[in-house]
Each structure stands twice: as structure tokens, then as C-alpha cells.
Protein backbone atom coordinates (compact mmCIF):
# COMPACT_ATOMS: atom_id res chain seq x y z
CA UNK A 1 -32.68 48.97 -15.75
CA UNK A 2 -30.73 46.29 -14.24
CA UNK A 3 -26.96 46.12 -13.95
CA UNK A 4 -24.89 43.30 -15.69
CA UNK A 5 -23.37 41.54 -13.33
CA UNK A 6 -19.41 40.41 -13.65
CA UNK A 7 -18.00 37.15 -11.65
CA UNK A 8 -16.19 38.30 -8.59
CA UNK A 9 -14.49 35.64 -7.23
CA UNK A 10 -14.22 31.70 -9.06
CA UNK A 11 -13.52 29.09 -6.33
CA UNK A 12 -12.16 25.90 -7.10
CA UNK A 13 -14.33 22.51 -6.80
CA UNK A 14 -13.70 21.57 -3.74
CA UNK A 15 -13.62 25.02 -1.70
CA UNK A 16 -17.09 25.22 -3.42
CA UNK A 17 -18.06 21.87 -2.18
CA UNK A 18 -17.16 22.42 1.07
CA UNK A 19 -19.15 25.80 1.61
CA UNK A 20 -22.18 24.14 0.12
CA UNK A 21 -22.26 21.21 1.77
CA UNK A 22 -21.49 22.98 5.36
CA UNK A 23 -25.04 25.20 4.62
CA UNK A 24 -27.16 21.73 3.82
CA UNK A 25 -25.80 20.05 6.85
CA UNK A 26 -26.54 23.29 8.81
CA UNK A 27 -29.84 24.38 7.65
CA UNK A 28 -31.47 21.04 5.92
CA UNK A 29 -30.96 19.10 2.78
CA UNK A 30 -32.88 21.90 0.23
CA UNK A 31 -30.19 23.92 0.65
CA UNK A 32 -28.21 21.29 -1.29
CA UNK A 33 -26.10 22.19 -4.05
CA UNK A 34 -23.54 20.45 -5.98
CA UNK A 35 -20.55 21.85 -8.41
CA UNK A 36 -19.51 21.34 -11.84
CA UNK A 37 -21.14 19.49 -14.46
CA UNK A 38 -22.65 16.15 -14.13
CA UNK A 39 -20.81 12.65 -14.64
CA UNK A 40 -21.41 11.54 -18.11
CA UNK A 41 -23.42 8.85 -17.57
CA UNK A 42 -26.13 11.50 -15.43
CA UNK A 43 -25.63 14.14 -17.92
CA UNK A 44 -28.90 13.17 -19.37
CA UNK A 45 -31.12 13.24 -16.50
CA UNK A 46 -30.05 17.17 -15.69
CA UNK A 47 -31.88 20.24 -17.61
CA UNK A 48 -30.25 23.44 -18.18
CA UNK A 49 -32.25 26.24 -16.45
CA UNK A 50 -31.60 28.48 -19.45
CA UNK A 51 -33.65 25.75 -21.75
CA UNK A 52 -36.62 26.55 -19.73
CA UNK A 53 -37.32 30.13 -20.31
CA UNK A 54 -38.08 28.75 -24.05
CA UNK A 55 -41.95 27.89 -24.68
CA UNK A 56 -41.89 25.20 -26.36
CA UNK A 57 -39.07 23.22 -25.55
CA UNK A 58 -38.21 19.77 -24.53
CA UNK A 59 -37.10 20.89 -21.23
CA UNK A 60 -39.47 22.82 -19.96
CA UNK A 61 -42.48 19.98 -21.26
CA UNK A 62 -40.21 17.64 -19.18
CA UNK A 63 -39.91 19.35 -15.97
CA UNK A 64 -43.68 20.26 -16.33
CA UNK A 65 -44.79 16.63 -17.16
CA UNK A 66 -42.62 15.43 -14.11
CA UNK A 67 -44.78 17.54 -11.83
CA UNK A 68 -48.34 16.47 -13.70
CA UNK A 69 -48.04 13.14 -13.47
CA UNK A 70 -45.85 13.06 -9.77
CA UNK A 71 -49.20 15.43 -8.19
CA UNK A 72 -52.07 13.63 -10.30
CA UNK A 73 -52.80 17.20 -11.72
CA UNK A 74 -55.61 17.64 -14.03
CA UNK A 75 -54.64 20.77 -15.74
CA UNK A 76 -51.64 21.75 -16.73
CA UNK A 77 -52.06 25.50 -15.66
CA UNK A 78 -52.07 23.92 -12.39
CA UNK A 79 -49.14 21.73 -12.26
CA UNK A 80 -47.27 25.17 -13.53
CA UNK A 81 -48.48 26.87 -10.46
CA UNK A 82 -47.55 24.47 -8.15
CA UNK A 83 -43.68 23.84 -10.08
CA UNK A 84 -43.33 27.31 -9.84
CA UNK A 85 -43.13 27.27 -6.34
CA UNK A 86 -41.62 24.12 -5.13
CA UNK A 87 -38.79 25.60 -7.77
CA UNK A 88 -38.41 28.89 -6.35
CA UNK A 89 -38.09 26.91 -2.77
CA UNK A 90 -35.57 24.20 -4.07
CA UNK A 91 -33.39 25.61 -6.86
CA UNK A 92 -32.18 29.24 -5.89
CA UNK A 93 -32.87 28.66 -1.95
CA UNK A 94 -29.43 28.50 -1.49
CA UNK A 95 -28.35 31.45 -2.95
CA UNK A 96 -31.09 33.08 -0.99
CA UNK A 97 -29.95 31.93 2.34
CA UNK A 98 -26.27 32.77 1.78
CA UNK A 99 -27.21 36.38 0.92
CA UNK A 100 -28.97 36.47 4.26
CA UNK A 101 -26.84 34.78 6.40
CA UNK A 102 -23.41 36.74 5.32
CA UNK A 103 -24.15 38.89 1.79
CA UNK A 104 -22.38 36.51 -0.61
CA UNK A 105 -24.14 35.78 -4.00
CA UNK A 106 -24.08 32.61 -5.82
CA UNK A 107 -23.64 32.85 -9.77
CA UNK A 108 -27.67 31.41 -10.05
CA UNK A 109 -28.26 32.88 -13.06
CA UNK A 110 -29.65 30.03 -15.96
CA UNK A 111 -27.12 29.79 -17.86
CA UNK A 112 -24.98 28.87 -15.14
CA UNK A 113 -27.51 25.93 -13.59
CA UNK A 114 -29.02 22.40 -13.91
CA UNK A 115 -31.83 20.82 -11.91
CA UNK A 116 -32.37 17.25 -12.39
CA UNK A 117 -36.34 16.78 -11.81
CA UNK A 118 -37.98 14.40 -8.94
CA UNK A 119 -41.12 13.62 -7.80
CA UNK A 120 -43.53 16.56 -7.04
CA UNK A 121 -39.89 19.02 -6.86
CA UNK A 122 -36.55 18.72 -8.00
CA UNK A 123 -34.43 15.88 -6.98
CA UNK A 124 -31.17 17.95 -7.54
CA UNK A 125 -29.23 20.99 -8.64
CA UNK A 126 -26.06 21.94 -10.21
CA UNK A 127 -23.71 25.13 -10.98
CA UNK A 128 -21.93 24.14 -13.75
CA UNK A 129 -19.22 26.99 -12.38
CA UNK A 130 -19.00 27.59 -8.67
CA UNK A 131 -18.57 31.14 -8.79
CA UNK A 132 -19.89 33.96 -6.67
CA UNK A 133 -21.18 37.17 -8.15
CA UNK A 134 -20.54 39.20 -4.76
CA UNK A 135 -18.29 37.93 -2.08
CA UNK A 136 -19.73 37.82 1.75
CA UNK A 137 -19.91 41.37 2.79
CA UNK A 138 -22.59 44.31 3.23
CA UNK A 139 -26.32 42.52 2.33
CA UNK A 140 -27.78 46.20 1.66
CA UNK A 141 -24.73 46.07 -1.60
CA UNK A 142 -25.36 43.09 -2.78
CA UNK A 143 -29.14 42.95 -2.90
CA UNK A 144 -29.31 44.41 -6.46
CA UNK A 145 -26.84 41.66 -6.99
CA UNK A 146 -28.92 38.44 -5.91
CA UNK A 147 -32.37 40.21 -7.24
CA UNK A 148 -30.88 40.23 -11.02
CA UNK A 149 -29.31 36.32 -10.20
CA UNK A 150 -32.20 34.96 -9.12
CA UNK A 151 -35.50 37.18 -10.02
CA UNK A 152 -34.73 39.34 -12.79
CA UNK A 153 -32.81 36.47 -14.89
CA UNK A 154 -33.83 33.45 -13.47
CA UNK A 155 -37.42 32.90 -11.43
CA UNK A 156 -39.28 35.96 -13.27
CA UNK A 157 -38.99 34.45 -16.87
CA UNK A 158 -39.58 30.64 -15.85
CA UNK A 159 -42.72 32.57 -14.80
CA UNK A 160 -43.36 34.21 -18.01
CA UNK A 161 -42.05 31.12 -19.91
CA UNK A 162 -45.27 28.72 -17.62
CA UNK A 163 -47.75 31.63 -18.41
CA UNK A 164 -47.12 31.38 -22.17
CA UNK A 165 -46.78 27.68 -22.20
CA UNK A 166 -49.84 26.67 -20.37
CA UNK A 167 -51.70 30.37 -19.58
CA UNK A 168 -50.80 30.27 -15.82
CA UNK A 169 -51.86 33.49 -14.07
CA UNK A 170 -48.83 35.73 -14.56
CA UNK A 171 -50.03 36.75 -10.62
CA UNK A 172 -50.07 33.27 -9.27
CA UNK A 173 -47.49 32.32 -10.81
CA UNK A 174 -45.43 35.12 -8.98
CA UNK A 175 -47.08 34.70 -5.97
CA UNK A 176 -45.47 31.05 -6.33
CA UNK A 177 -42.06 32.81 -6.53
CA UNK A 178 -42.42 34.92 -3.25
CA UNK A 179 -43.60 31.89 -1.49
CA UNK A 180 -40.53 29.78 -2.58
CA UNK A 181 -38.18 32.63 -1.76
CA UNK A 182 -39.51 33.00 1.79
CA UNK A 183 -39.11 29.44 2.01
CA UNK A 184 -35.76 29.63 1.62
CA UNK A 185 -35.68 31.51 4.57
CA UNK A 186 -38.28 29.98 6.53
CA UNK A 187 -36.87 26.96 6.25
CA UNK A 188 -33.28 27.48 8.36
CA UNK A 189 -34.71 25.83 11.53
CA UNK A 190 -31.16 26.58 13.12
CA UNK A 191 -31.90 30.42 13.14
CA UNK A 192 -33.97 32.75 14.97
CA UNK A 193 -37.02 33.43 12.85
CA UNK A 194 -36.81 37.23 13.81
CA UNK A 195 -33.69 37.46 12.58
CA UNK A 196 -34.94 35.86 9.12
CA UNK A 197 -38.26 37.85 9.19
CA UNK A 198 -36.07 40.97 8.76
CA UNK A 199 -33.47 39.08 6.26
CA UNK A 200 -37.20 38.67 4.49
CA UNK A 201 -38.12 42.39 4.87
CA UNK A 202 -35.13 43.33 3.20
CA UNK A 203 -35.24 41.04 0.40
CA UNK A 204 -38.97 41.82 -0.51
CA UNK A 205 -39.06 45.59 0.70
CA UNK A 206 -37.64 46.96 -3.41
CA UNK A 207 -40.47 44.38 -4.38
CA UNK A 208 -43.49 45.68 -4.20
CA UNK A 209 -45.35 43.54 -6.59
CA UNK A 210 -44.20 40.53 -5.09
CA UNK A 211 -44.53 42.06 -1.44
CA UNK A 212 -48.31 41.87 -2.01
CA UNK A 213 -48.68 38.53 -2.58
CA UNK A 214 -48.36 37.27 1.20
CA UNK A 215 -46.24 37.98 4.69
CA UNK A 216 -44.40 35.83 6.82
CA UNK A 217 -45.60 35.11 10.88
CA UNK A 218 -43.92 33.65 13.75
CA UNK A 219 -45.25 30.48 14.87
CA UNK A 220 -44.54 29.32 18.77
CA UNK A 221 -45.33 25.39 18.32
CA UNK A 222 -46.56 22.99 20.91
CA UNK A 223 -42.72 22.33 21.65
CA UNK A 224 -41.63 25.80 22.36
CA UNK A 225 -39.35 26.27 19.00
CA UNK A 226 -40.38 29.36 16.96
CA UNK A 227 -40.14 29.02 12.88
CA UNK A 228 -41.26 31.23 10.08
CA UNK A 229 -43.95 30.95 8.27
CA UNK A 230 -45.32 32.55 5.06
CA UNK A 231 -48.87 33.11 4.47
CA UNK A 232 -50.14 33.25 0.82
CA UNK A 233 -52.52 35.65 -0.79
CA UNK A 234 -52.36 33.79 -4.50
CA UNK A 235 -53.03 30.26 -4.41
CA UNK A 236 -51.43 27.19 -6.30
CA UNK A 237 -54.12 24.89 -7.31
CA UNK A 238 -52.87 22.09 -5.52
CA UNK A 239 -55.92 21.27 -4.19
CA UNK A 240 -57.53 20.21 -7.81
CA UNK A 241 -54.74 17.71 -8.01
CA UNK A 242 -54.96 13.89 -6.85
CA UNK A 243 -53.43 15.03 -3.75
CA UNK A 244 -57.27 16.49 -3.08
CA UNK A 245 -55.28 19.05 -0.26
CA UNK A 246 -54.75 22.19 0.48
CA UNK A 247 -50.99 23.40 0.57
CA UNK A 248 -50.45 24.46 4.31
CA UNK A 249 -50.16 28.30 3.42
CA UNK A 250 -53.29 28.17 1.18
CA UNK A 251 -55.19 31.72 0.95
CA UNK A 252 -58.19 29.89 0.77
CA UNK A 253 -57.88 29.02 4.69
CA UNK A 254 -58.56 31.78 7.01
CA UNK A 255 -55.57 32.98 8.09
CA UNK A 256 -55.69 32.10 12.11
CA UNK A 257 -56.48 28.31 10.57
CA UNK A 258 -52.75 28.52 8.89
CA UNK A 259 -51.31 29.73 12.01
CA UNK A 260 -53.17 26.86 14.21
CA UNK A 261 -52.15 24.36 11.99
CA UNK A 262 -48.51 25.32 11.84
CA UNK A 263 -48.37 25.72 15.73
CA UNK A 264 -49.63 22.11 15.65
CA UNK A 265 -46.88 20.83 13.18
């Protein structure tokens, strides 16, 4: 059973701001996060991530009509698939990151967040307090800690939430999460990708049923710079939409294709 989790350590607005905006401008603009609540006048166009976990309601519909009509999907099990993971790789990469790079954990628990949705993604995201739930320190201690802020609270029931509101695969859907998590990491260009491939090993290793759903691999491209890649074993459904393409880590491409075509990127 998991442990509650108490806030550690509150920082003010603009010690918040500073150590969020410092990891975008490091590691690339998905990493962006924003304090506090929205100016009055944008208050409208931000969901609470706690409103999505209920079938049903107005928020989740929204978020899942912005990603149907955005892709040109023609189910909506579909566009749940692919939201799934292009949340997973948006809204709680952050907090994944941080964890890896020095152990601190971001309060990224629902109740305490607000994406604003965008074209095919999310155009935005907000704490509404910029709090950590573990300070930087020892990543093997605070594991537990980020699992429950962003799995066990947060990306595991939006999963169950999209499989009751549209009757998603429950293992898809998860599959979706695992991608977007690994993307989190993946995505760092700054670092060296063995370095995240173990950050990734840690993180999934207490996961078996996520562990199964794909791997990472280094990539050498045509320029010499290494990145991470993850290779799926569930897949999205992206294809069926207007797009009429495969996602690049699609299961259903052999995986030495995936590995050619990210070489060539």
C-alpha cells in the first residue's frame, strides 16, 4: 500500500520560477513548468488534473475532444491512446527529470496541477503550489516518493478514467504511460544517454507491469550525438488518424527499422 506523502519544503514563486525555468532552458521547452494559479482572464482555458480522473466530466471530454479533432482521429479509443502518451511526456516530464538529475520531487499530484490543452498535446502546465514532496537528495529514497506523485495518483487513474470513458485498452493505455515517462528522459539532449538509460532502469525496475511494455536503445546518429530512444511493445493508434503515420517508436515496425530511422533523424 502506498505511503501518503507530506510537503517537505514550500518555495516561494519566484525561487520556484527560477528552478523551473533553468531545467526548460537546459533540457528543452517540455520540461516547462509554470507556478501558481493562472491570471484571471486565462483561468478558463486551464483544467484541473484532478477533474480528469472523473468519467464523465467536462474536463476530461475537453482535453479528449482537443486531441480528436487536432489528430483527425476517427475513434475516440484512439485519440485516448494517443493523449495518454503525449500527456505522460508533457505534463509530469518535469518532475521526472528532476528526480533523475538530483532526487528532488515535484508536488505533481492532481490536485495540485493544471494543463491548458493545445494542438495534438498540451500547450501548458501549472502547479497551483510550487512545493516539493522530497528535497534533492538520495534518488533510491525518493523513488517511492515520485512513483505515488506521478503514477500511483496521477498517470495510472487518467488511464483508468480513458478506459472507462471511451474502452481504451487498460494495456495500451499504460504502455502510453511508460512511453511518456521515458520520454521525459529521453528527451534531455544535454545528457549522456547512458547515464539516463540507468536513471530509466531505476525508475521502471519496481515496475514490472509497465517494464514490459517496451525498452529504451542508444542511437549513434549520422552526426555523431548519441540520444535515447524508447521502443514500444503496445501501440497508440495513431496511424488510423488523419495523420495516416506511424508514431516513430511504433511496435508495428520491426525493431532495427525504429533504430534506422532514429539514427537518420
Amino acid at each position: 500500500m502506498s505511503e501518503p506523502l507530506d510537503e517537505l519544503d514550500e518555495l516561494d514563486e519566484l525561487e520556484a520560477l527560477v528552478a523551473l525555468t533553468d531545467l526548460a532552458s537546459a533540457h528543452g521547452p517540455r520540461y516547462h513548468l509554470l507556478p501558481g494559479e493562472p491570471p484571471r482572464k486565462e483561468a478558463g482555458a486551464w483544467l484541473p488534473a484532478d477533474r480528469l480522473h472523473s468519467p464523465g466530466s467536462p474536463e476530461l471530454a475537453h482535453l479528449l475532444r482537443a486531441e480528436y479533432d487536432s489528430s483527425g482521429h476517427r475513434t475516440a479509443h484512439a485519440a485516448a491512446l494517443t493523449l495518454i502518451a503525449v500527456y505522460a511526456g508533457r505534463v509530469t516530464a518535469a518532475a521526472v527529470l528532476h528526480w533523475a538529475l538530483d532526487g528532488r520531487v515535484w508536488d505533481m499530484r492532481p490536485a495540485n496541477v493544471l494543463v491548458r490543452p493545445a494542438a495534438h498535446g498540451i500547450g501548458g502546465v501549472r502547479l497551483r503550489e510550487a512545493r516539493l514532496l522530497a528535497p534533492a537528495g538520495d534518488r533510491t529514497r525518493t523513488l517511492p516518493v515520485l512513483h505515488e506523485a506521478v503514477l500511483h495518483t496521477h498517470l495510472l487513474p487518467l488511464a483508468e478514467a480513458l478506459h472507462r470513458e471511451t474502452r481504451a485498452g487498460l494495456r495500451q493505455l499504460r504502455g502510453g504511460i511508460a512511453h511518456g515517462c521515458a520520454t521525459a528522459l529521453g528527451a534531455a539532449t544535454t545528457r549522456d544517454p547512458r547515464e539516463l538509460a540507468d536513471r530509466w532502469a531505476e525508475f521502471i525496475a519496481p515496475l514490472p507491469g509497465l517494464a514490459r511494455l517496451g525498452n529504451v536503445a542508444e542511437v549513434t546518429r549520422a552526426d555523431g550525438t548519441r540520444r535515447l530512444h524508447y521502443l514500444r511493445n503496445t501501440c497508440c493508434l495513431f496511424y488510423t488518424s488523419a495523420e495516416d503515420v506511424r508514431c516513430a517508436s511504433c511496435c508495428l515496425t520491426p525493431r532495427e527499422e525504429r533504430l534506422s530511422a532514429y539514427a537518420s533523424q
